[in-house]
N, C-alpha and C. Protein backbone atom coordinates (compact mmCIF):
# COMPACT_ATOMS: atom_id res chain seq x y z
N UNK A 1 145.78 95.74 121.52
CA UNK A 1 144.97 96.94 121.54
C UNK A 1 144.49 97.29 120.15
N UNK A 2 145.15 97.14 118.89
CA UNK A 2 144.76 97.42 118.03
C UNK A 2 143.96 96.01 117.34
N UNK A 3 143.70 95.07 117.61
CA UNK A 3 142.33 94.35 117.51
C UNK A 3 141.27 94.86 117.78
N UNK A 4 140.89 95.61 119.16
CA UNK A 4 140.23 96.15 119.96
C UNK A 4 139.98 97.68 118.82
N UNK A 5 140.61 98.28 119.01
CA UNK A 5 140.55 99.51 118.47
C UNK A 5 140.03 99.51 116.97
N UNK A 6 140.01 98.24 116.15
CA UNK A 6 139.99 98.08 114.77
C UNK A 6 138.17 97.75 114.93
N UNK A 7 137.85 96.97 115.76
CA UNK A 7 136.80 96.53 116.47
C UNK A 7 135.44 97.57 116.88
N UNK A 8 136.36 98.44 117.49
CA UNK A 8 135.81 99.26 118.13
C UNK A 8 135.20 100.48 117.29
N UNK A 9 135.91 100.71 116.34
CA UNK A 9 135.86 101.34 114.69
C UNK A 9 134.74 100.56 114.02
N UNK A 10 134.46 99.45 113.59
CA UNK A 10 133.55 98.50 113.07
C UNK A 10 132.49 98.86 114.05
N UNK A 11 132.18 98.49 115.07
CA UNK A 11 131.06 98.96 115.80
C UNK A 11 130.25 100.46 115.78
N UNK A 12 131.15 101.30 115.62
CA UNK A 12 130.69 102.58 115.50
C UNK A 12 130.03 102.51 114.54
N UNK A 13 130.89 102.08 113.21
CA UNK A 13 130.33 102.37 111.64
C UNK A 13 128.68 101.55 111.83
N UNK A 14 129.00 100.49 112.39
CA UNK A 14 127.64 99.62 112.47
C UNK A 14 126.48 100.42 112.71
N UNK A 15 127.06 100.89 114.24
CA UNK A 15 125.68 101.57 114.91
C UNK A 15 125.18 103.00 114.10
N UNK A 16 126.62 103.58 113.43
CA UNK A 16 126.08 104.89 112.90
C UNK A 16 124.56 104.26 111.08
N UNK A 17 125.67 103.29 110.36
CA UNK A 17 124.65 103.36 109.67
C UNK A 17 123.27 102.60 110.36
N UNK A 18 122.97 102.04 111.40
CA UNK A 18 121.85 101.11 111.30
C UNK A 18 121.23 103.05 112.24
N UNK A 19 121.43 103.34 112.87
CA UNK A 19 120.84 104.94 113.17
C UNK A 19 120.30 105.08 111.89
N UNK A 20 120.96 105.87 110.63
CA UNK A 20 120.10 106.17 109.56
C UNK A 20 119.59 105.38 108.91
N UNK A 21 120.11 104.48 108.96
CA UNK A 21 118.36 103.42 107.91
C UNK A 21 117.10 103.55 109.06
N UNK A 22 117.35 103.56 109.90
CA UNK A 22 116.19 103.86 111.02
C UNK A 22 115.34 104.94 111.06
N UNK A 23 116.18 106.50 110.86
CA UNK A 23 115.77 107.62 110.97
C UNK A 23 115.20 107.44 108.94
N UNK A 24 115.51 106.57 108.26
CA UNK A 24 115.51 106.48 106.91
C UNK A 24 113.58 106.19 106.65
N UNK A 25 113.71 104.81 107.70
CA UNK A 25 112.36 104.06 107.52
C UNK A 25 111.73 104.72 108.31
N UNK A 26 112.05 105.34 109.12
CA UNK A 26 110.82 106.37 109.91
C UNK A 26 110.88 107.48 109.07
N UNK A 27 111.21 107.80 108.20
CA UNK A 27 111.31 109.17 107.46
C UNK A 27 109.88 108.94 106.33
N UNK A 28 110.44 107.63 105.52
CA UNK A 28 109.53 106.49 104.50
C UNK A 28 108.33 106.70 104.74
N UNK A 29 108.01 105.97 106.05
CA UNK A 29 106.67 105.81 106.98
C UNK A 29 105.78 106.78 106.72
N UNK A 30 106.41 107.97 107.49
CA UNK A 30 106.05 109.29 107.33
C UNK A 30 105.36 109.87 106.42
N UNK A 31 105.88 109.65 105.30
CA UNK A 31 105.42 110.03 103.78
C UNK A 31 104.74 109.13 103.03
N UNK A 32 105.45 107.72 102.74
CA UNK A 32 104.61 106.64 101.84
C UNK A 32 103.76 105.86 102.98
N UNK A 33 102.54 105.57 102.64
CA UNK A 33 101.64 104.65 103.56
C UNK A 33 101.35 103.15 102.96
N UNK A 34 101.12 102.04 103.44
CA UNK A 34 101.46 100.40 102.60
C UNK A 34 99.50 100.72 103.24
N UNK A 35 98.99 100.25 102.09
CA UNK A 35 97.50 100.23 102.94
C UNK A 35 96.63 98.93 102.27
N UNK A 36 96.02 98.43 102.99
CA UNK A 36 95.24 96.85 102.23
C UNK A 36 94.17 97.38 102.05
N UNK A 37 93.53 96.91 101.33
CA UNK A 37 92.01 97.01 100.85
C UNK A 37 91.28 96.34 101.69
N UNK A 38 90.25 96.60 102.74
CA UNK A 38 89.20 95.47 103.17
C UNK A 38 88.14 96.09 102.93
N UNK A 39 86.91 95.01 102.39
CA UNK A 39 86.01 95.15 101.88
C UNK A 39 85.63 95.40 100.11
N UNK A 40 84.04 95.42 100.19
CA UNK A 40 84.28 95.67 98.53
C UNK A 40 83.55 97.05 97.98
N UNK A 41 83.46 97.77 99.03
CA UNK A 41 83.15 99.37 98.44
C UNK A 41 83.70 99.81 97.28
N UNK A 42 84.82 99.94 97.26
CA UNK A 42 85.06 99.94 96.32
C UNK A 42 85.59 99.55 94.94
N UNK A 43 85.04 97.81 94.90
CA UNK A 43 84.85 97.40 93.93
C UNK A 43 84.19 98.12 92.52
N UNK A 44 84.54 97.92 91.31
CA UNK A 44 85.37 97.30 90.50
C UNK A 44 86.91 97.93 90.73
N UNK A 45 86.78 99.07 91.16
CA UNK A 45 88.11 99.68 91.09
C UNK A 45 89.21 98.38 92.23
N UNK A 46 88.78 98.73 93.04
CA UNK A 46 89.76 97.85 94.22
C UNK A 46 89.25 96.79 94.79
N UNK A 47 89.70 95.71 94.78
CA UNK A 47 89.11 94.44 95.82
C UNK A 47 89.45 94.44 97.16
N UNK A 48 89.11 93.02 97.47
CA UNK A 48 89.78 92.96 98.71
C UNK A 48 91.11 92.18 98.80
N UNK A 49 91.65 92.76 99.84
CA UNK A 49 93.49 92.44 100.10
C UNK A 49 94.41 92.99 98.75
N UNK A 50 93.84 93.67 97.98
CA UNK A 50 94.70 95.02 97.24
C UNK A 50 95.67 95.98 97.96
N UNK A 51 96.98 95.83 97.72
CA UNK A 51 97.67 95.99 98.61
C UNK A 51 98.30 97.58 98.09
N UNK A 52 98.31 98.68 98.11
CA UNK A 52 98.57 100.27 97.71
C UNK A 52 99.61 100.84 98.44
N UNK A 53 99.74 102.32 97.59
CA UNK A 53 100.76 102.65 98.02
C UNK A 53 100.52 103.87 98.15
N UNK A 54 100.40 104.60 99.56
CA UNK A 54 99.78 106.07 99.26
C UNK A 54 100.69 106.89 99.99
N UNK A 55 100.24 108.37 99.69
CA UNK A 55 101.45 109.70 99.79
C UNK A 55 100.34 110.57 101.03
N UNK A 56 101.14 110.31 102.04
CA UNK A 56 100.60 111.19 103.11
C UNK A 56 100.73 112.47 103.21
N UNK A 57 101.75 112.83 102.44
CA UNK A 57 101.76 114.49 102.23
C UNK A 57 101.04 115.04 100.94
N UNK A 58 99.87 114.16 100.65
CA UNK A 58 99.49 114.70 99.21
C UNK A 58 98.61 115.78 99.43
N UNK A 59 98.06 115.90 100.58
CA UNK A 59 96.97 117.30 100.60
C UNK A 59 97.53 118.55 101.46
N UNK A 60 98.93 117.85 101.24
CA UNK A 60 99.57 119.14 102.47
C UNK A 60 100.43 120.02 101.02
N UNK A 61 100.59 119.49 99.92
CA UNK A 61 100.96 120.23 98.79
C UNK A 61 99.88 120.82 97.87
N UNK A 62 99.03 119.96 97.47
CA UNK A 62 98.14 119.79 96.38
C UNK A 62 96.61 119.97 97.14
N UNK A 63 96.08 120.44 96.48
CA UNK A 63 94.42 120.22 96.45
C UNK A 63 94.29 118.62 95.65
N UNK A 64 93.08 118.21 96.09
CA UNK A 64 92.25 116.85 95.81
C UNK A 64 91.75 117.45 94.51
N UNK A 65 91.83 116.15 93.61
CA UNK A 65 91.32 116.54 92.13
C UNK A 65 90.16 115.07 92.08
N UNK A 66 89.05 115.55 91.15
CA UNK A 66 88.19 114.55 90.86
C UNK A 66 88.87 113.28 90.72
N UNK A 67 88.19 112.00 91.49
CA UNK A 67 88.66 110.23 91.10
C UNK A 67 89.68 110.35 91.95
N UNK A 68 90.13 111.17 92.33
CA UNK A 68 91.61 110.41 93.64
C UNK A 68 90.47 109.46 94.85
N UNK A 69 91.85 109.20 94.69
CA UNK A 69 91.31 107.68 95.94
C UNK A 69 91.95 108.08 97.13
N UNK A 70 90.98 108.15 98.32
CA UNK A 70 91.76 108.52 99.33
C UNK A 70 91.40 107.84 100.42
N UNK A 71 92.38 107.55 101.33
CA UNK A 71 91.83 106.68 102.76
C UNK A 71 92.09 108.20 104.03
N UNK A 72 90.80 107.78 105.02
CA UNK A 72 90.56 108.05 106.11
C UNK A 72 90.53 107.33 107.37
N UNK A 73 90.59 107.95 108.62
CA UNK A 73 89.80 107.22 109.68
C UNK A 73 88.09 107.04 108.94
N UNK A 74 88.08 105.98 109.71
CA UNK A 74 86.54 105.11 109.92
C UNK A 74 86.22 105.30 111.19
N UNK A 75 86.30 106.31 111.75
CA UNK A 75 85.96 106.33 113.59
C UNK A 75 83.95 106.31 113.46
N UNK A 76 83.46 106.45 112.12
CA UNK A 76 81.98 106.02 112.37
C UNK A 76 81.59 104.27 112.35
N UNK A 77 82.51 103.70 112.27
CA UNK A 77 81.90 102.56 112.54
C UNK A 77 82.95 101.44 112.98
N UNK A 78 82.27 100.74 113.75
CA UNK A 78 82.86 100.55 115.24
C UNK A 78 83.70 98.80 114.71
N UNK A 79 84.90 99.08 114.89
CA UNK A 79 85.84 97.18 113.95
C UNK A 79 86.23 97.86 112.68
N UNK A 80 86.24 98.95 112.45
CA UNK A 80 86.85 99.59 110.94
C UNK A 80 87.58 100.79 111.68
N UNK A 81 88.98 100.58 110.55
CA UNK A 81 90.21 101.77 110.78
C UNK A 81 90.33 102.72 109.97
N UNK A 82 89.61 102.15 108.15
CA UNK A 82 89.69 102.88 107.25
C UNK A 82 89.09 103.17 106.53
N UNK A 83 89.01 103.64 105.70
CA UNK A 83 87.60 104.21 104.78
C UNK A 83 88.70 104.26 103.48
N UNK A 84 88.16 103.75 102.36
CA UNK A 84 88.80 104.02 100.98
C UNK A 84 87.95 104.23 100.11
N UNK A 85 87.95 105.90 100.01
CA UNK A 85 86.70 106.36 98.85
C UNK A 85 87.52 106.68 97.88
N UNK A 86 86.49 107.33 96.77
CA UNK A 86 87.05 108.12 95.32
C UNK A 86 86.20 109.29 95.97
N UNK A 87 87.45 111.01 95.37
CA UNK A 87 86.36 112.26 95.91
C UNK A 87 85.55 112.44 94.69
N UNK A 88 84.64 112.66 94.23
CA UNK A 88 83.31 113.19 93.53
C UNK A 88 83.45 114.51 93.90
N UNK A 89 83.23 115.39 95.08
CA UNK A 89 82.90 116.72 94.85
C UNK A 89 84.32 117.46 95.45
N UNK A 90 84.23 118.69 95.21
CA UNK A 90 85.92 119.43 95.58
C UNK A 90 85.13 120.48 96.76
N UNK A 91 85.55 121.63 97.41
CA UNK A 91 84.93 122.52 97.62
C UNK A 91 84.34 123.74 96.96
N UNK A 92 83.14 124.23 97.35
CA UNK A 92 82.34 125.01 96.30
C UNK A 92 81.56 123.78 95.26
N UNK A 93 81.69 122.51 95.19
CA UNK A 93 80.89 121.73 94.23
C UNK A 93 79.22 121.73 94.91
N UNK A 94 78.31 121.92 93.64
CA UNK A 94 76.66 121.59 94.11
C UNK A 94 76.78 120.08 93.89
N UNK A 95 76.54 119.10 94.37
CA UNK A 95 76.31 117.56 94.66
C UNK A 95 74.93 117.36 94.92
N UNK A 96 74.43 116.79 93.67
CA UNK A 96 73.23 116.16 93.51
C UNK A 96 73.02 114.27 93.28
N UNK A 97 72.05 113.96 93.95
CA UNK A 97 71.49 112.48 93.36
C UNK A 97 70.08 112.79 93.17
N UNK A 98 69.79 112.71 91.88
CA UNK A 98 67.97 112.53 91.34
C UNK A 98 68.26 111.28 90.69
N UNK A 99 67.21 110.76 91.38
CA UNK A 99 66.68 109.28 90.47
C UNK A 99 67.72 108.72 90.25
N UNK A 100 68.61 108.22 90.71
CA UNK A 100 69.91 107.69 91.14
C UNK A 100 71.27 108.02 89.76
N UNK A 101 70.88 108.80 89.73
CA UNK A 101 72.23 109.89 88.70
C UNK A 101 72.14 110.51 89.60
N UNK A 102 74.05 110.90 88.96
CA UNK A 102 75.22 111.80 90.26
C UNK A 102 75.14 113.22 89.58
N UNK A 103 74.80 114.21 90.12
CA UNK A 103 75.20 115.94 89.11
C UNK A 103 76.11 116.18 90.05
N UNK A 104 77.21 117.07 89.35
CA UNK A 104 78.10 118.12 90.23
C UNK A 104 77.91 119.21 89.37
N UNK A 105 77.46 119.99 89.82
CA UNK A 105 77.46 121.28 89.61
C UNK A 105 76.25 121.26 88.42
N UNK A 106 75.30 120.57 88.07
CA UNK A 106 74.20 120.46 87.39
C UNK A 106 74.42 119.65 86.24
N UNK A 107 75.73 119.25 86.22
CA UNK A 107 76.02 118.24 85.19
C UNK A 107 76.26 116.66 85.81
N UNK A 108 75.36 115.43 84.56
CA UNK A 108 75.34 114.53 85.35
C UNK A 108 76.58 114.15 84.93
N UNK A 109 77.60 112.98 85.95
CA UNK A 109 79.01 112.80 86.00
C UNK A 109 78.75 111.18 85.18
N UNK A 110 79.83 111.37 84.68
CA UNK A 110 80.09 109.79 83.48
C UNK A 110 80.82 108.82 84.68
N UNK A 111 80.50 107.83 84.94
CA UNK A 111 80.85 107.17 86.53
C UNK A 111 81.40 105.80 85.62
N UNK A 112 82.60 105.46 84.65
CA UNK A 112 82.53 104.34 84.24
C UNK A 112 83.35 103.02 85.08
N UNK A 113 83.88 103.68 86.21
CA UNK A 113 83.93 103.31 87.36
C UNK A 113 83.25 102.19 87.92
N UNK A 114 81.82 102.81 88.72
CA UNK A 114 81.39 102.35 89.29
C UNK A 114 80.86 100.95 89.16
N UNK A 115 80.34 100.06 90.10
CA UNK A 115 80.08 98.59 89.78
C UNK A 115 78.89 98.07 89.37
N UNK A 116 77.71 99.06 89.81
CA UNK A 116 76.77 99.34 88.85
C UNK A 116 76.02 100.25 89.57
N UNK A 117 74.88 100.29 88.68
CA UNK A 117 73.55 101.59 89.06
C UNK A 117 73.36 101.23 90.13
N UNK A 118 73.53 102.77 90.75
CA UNK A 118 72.95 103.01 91.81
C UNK A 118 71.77 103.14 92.68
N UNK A 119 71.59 102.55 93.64
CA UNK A 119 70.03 102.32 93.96
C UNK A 119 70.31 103.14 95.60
N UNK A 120 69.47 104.54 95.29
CA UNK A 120 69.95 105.17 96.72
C UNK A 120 68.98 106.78 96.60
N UNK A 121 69.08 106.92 97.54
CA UNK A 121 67.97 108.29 98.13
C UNK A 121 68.58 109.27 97.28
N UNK A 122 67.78 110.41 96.69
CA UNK A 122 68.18 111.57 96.06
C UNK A 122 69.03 112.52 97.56
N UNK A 123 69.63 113.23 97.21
CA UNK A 123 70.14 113.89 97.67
C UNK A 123 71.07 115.35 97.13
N UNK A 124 71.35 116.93 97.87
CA UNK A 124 71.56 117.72 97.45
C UNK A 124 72.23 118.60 98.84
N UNK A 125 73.54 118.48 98.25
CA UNK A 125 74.91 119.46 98.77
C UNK A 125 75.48 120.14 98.57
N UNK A 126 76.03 120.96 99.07
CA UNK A 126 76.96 121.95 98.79
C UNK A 126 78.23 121.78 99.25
N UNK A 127 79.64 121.21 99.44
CA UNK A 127 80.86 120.81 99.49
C UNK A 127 81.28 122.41 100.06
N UNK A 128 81.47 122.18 101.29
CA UNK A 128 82.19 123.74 101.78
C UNK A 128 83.22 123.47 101.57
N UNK A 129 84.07 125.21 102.10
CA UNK A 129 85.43 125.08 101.77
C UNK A 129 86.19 124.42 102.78
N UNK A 130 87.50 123.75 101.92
CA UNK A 130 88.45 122.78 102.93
C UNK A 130 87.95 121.16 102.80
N UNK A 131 86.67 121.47 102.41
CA UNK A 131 85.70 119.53 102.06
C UNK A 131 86.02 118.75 101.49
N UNK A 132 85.73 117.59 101.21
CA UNK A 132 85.45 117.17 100.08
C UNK A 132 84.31 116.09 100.26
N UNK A 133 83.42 115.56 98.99
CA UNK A 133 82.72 114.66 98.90
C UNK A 133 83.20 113.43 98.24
N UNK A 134 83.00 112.40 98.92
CA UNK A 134 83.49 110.75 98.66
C UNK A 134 82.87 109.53 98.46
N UNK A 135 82.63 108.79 97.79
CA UNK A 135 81.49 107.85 97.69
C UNK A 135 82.93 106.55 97.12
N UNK A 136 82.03 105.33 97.28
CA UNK A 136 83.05 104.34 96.83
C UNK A 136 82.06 103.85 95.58
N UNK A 137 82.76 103.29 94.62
CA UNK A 137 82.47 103.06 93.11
C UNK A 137 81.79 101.79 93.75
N UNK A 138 81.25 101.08 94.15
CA UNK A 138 80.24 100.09 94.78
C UNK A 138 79.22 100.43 95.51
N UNK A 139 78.72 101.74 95.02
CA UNK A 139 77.35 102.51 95.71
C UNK A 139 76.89 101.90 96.14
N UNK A 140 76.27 100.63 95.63
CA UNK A 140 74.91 100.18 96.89
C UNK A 140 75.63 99.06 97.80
N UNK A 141 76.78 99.54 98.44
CA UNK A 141 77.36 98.05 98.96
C UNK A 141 78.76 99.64 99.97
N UNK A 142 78.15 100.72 100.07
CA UNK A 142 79.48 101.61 100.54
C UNK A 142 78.59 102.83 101.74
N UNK A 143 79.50 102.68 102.26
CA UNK A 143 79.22 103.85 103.40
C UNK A 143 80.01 104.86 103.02
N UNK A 144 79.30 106.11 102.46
CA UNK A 144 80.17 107.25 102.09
C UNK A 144 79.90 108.32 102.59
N UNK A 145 79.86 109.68 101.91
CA UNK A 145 79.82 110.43 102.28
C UNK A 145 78.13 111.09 102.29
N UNK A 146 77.17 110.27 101.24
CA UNK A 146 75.88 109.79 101.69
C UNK A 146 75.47 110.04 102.66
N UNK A 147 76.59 109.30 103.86
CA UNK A 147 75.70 108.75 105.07
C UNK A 147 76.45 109.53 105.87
N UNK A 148 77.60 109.75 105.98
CA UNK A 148 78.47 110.99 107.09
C UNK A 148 79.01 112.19 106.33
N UNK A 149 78.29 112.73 105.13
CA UNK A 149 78.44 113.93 105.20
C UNK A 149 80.48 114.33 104.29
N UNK A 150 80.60 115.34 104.22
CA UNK A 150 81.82 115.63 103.72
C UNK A 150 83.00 115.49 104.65
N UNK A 151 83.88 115.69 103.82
CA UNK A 151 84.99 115.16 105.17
C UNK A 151 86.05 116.74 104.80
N UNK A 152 86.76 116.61 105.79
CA UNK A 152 87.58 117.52 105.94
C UNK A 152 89.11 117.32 105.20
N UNK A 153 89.42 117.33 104.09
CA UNK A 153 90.44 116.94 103.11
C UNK A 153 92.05 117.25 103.84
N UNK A 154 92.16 118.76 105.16
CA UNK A 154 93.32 118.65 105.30
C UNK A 154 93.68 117.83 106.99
N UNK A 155 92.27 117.51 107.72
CA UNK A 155 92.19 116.99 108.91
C UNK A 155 92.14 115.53 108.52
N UNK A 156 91.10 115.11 107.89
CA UNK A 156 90.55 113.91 107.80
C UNK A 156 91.05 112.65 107.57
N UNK A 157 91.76 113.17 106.08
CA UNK A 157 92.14 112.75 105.16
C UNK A 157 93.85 112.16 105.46
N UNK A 158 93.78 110.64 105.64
CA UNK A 158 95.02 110.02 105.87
C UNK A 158 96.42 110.46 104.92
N UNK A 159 95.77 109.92 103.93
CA UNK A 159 96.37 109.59 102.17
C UNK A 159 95.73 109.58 100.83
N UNK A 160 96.71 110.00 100.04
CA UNK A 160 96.00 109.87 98.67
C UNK A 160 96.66 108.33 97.79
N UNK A 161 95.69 107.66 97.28
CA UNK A 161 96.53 106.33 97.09
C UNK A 161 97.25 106.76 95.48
N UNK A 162 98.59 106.18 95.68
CA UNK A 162 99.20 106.52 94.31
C UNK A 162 99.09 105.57 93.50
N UNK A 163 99.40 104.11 93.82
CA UNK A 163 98.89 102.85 93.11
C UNK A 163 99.12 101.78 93.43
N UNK A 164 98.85 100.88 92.69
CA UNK A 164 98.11 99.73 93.42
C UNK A 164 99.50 98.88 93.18
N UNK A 165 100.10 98.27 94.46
CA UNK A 165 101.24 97.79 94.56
C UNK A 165 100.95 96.20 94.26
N UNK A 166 100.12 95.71 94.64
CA UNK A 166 99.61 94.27 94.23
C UNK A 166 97.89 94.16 94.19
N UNK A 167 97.30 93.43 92.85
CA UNK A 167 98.34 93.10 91.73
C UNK A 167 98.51 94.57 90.68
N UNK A 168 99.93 94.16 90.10
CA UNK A 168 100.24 94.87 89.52
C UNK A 168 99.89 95.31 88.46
N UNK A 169 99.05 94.04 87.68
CA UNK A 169 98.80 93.88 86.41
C UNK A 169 97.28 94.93 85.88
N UNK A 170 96.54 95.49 87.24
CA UNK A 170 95.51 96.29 87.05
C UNK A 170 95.66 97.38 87.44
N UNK A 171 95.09 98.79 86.62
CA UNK A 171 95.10 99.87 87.14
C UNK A 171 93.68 100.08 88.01
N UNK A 172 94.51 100.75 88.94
CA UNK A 172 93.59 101.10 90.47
C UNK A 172 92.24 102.51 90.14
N UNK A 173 92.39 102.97 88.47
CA UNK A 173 91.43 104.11 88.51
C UNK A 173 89.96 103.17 88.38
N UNK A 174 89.98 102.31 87.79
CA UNK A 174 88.52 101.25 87.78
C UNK A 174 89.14 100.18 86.49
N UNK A 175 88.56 98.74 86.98
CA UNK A 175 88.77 97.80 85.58
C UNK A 175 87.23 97.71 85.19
N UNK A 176 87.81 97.31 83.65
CA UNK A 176 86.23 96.67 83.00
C UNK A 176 85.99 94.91 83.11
């Protein structure tokens, strides 16, 4: 009986810790997101199969600050899950394109980012509250917020990416 009973002790301990590494990695999940890069929108900053690491509770603490990188649903286009922009405008921002320079708020924005000049329709917004505006640093090669408008930062908005888990050797704000 006390084989059994010694046994029976070992099993418990088993099942109790494999319970919390479980409730552990569903906890993980929850909060950190593993996300790949597809496509090259936002090239130079991110390629493709760039593998990140983002914080799903980042807009449930914080407001969105200029250059965060954030992934969404892609429910506008049909074989895509995600969208990985940089925000450009906050709420309350005026968002301009003349002659393919970016203004926020009447000042044009230093984009050393992006992959090059932009070749794209003028345009002029106003970022309501709760918004934000998003474009990917590969303007003429990105479906942004251009083309669908602002997004909703506390609905929309999956994750904010914290950094770039592979490769390691580049930072994810833009390379030269």
């Amino acid at each position: 009986m006390g084989k059994y009973s010694s046994l029976l002790k070992d099993l418990r301990k088993f099942f109790l810790i494999l319970i919390v590494m479980i409730c552990l990695a569903i906890s993980f999940r929850a909060v950190i997101s593993p996300e790949i890069v597809i496509g090259d929108s936002m090239e130079n900053s991110l390629h493709e199969r760039d593998y990140l690491i983002s914080s799903r509770l980042a807009y449930k603490y914080q407001k969105p600050h200029y250059d965060d990188i954030v992934s969404f649903d892609a429910e506008l286009v049909a074989g895509q899950d995600l969208f990985i922009k940089r925000v450009i405008g906050l709420p309350g921002d005026h968002i301009q394109i003349k002659d393919n320079v970016l203004y926020r708020n009447g000042k044009a924005v230093d984009e050393p980012y992006i992959k090059e000049p932009m070749d794209t329709n003028d345009l002029d917004i106003k970022v309501d509250k709760g918004k934000i505006f998003v474009m990917g640093d590969n303007r003429n090669h990105s479906m942004d917020s251009r083309d669908f408008g602002t997004i909703d930062f506390h609905k929309e908005v999956r994750a904010k990416a914290l950094f770039r888990l592979k490769p390691l050797n580049q930072d994810f704000k833009y390379s030269e």
